[in-house]
N, C-alpha and C. Protein backbone atom coordinates (compact mmCIF):
# COMPACT_ATOMS: atom_id res chain seq x y z
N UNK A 1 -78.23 8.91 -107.53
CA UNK A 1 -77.85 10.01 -108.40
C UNK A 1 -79.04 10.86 -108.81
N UNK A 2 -80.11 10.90 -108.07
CA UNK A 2 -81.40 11.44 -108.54
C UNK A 2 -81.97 12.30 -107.49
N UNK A 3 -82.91 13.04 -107.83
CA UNK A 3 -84.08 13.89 -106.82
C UNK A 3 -85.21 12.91 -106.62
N UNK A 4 -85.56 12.91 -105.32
CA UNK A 4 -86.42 12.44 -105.29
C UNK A 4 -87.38 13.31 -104.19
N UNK A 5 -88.65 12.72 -103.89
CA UNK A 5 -89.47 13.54 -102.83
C UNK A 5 -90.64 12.52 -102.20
N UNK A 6 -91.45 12.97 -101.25
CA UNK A 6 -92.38 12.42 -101.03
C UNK A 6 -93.68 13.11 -101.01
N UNK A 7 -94.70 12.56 -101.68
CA UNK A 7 -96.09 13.42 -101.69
C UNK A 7 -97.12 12.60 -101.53
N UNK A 8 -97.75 12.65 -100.61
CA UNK A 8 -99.17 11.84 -99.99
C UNK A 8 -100.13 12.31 -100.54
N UNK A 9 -100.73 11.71 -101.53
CA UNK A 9 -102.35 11.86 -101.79
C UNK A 9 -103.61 11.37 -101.49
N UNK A 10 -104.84 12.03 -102.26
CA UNK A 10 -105.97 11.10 -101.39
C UNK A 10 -105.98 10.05 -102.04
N UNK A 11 -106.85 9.30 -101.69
CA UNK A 11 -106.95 7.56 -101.88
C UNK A 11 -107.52 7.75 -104.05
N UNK A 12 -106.43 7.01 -104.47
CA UNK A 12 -106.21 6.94 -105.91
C UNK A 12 -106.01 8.07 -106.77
N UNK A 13 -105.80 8.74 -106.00
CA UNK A 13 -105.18 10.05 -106.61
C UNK A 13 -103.64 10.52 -107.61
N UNK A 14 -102.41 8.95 -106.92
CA UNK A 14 -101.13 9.27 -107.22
C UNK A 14 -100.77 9.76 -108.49
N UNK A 15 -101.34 8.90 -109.26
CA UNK A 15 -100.65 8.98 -110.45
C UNK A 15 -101.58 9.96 -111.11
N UNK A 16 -102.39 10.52 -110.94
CA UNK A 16 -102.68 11.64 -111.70
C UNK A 16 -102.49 13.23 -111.05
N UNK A 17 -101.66 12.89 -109.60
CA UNK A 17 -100.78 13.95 -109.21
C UNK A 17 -99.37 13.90 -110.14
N UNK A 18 -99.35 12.52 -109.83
CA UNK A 18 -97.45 12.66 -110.86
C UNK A 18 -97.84 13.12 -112.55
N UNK A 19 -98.64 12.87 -113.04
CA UNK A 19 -99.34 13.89 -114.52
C UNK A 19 -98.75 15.01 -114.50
N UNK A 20 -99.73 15.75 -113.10
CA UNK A 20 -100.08 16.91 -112.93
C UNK A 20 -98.48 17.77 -112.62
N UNK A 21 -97.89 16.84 -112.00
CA UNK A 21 -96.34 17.50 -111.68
C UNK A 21 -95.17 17.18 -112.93
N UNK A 22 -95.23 16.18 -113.77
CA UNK A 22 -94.46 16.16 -115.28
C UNK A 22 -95.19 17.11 -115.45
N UNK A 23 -96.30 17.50 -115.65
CA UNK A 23 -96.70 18.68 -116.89
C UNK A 23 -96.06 20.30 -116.30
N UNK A 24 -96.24 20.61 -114.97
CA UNK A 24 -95.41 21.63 -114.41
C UNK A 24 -94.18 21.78 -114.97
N UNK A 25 -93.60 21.61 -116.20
CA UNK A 25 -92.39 21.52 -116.87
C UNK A 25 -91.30 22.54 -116.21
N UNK A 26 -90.78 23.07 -116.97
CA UNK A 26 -89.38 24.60 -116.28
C UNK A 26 -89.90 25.00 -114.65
N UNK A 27 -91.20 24.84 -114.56
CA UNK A 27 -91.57 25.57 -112.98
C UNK A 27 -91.93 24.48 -111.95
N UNK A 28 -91.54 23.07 -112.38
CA UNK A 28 -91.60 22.34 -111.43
C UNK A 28 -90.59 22.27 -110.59
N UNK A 29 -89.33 22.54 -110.60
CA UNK A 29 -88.65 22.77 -109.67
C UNK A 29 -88.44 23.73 -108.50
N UNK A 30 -89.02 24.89 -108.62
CA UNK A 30 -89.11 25.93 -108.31
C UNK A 30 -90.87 25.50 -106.68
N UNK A 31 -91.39 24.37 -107.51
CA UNK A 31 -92.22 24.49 -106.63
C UNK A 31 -92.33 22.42 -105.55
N UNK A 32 -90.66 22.24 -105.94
CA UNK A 32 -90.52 20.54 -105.36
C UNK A 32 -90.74 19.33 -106.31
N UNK A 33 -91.96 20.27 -107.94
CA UNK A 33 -92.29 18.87 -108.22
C UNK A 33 -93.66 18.35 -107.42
N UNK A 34 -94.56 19.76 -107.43
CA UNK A 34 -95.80 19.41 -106.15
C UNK A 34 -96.63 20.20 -107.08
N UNK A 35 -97.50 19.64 -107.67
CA UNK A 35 -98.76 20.94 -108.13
C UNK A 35 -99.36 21.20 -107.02
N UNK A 36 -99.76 22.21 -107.47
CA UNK A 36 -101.39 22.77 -106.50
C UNK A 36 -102.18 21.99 -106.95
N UNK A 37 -102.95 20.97 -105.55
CA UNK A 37 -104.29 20.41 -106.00
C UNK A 37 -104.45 19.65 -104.67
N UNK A 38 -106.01 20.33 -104.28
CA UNK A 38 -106.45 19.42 -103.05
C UNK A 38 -105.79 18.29 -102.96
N UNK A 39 -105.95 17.43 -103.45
CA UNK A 39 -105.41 16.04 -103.65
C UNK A 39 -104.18 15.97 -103.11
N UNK A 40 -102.99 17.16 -102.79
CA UNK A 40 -101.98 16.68 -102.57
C UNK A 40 -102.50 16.85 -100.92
N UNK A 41 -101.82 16.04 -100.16
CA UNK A 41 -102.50 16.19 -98.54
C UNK A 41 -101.00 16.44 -97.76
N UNK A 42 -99.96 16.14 -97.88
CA UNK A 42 -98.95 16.16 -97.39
C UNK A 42 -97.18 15.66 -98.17
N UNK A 43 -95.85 17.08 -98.12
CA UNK A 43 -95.23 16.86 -99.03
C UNK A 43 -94.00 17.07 -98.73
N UNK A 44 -92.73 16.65 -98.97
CA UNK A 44 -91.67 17.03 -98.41
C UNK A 44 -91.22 17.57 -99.37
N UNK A 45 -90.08 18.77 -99.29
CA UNK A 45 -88.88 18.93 -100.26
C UNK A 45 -88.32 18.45 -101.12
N UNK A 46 -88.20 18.58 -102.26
CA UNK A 46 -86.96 17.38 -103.22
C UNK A 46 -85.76 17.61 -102.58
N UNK A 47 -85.35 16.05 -102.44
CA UNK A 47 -84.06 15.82 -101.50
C UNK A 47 -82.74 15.43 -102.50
N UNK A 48 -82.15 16.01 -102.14
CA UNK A 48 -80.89 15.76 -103.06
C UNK A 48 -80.02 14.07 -102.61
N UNK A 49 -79.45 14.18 -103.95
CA UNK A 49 -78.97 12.91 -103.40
C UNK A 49 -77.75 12.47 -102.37
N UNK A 50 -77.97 11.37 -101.69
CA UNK A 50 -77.38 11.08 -100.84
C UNK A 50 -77.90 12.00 -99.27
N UNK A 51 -78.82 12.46 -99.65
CA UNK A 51 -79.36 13.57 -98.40
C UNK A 51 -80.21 12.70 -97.51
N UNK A 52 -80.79 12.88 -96.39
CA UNK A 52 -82.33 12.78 -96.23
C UNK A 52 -82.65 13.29 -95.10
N UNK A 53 -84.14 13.90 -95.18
CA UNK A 53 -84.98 14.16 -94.59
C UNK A 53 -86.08 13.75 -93.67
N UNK A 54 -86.92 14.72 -92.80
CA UNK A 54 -88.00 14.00 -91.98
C UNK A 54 -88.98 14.55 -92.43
N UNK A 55 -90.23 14.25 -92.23
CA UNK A 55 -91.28 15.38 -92.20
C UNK A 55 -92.62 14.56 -91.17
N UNK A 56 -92.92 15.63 -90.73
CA UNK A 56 -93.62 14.59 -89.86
C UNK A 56 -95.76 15.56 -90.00
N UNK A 57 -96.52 14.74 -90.02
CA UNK A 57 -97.52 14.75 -90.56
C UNK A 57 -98.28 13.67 -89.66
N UNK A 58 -100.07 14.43 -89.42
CA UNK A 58 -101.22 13.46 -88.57
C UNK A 58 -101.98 12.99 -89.73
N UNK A 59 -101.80 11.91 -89.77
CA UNK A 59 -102.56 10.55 -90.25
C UNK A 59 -103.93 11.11 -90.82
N UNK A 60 -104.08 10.93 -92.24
CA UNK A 60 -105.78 11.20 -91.99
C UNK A 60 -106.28 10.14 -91.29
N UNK A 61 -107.42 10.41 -90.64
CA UNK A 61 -108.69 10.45 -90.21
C UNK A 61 -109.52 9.36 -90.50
N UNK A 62 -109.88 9.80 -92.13
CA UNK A 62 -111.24 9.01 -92.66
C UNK A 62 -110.62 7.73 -92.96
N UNK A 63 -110.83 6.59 -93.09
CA UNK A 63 -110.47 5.00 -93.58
C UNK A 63 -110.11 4.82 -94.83
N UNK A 64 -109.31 4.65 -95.75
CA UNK A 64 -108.90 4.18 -97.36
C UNK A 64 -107.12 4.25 -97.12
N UNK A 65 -107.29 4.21 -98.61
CA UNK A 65 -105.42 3.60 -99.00
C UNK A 65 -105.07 4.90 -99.46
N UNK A 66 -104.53 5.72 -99.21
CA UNK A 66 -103.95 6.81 -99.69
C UNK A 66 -102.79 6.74 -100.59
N UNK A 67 -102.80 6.62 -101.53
CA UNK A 67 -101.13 7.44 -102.22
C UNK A 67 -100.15 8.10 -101.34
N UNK A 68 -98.74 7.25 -101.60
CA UNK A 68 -97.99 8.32 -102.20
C UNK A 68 -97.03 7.60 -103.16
N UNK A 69 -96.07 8.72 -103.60
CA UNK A 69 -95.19 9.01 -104.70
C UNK A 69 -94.29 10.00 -104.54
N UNK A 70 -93.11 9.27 -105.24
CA UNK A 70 -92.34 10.69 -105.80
C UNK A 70 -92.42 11.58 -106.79
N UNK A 71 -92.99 12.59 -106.77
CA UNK A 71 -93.14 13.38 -108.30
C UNK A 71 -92.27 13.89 -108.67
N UNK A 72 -91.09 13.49 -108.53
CA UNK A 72 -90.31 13.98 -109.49
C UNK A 72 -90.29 13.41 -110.84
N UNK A 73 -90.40 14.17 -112.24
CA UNK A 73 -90.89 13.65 -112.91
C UNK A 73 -90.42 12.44 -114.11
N UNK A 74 -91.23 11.84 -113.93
CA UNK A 74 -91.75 10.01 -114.36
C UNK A 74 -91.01 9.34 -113.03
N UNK A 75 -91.04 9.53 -111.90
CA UNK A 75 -90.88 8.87 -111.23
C UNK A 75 -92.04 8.12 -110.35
N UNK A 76 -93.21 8.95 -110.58
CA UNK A 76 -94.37 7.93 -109.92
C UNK A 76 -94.77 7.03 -110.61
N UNK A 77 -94.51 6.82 -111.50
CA UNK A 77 -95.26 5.17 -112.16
C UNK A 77 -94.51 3.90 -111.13
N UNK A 78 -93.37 4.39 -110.65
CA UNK A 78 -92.55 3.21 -109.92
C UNK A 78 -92.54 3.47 -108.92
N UNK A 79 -92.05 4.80 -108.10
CA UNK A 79 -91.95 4.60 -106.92
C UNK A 79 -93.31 5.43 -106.26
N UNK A 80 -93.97 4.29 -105.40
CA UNK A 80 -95.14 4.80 -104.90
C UNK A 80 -95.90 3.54 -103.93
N UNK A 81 -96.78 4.05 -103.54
CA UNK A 81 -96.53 3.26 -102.09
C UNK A 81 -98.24 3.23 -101.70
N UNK A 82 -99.14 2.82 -100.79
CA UNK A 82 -100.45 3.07 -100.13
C UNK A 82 -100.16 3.19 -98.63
N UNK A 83 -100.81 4.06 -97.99
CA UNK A 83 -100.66 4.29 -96.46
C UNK A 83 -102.42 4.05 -96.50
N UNK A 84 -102.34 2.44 -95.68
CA UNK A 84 -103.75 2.56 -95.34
C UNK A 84 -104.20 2.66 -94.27
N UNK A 85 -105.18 3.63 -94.01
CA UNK A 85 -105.90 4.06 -92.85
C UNK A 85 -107.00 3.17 -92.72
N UNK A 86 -107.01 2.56 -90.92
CA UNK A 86 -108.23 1.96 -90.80
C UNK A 86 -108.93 2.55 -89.94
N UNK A 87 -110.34 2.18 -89.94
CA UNK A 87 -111.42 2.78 -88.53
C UNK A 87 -110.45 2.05 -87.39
């Protein structure tokens, strides 16, 4: 019964992207629920419910645990995840 999304950040970044997207208040929808900020590296649409989506995206590169999350908001304290990259 909810929006949800996906947003990949850099390594320990999540939860102070999901901050950054609760505080986007009235104009977070308008922009997914995604601030502007280096940090975000890769992001899908807010998906409605019962929907879903693909998005397809190249792996960083450099080696660490990257974030992600759903920013829709207070939803990253729970749902969120590490994509770790190795050498």
């Amino acid at each position: 019964d909810m929006l949800h999304n996906f947003v990949l950040c850099t390594p320990g970044q999540g939860q102070a992207i999901g901050a950054l997207a609760l505080n986007l208040g009235v104009a977070g929808a308008a922009k997914n629920y995604v601030p502007d900020s280096p940090e975000v590296l890769y992001h899908s649409a807010v998906i409605q419910p019962g929907a879903s989506d693909t998005i397809y995206f190249i792996a960083p590169t450099t080696p660490g645990d990257y974030d992600f999350i759903c920013s829709f908001p207070g939803h990253a304290m729970v749902m969120k995840g590490i994509l770790r990259v190795q050498p």
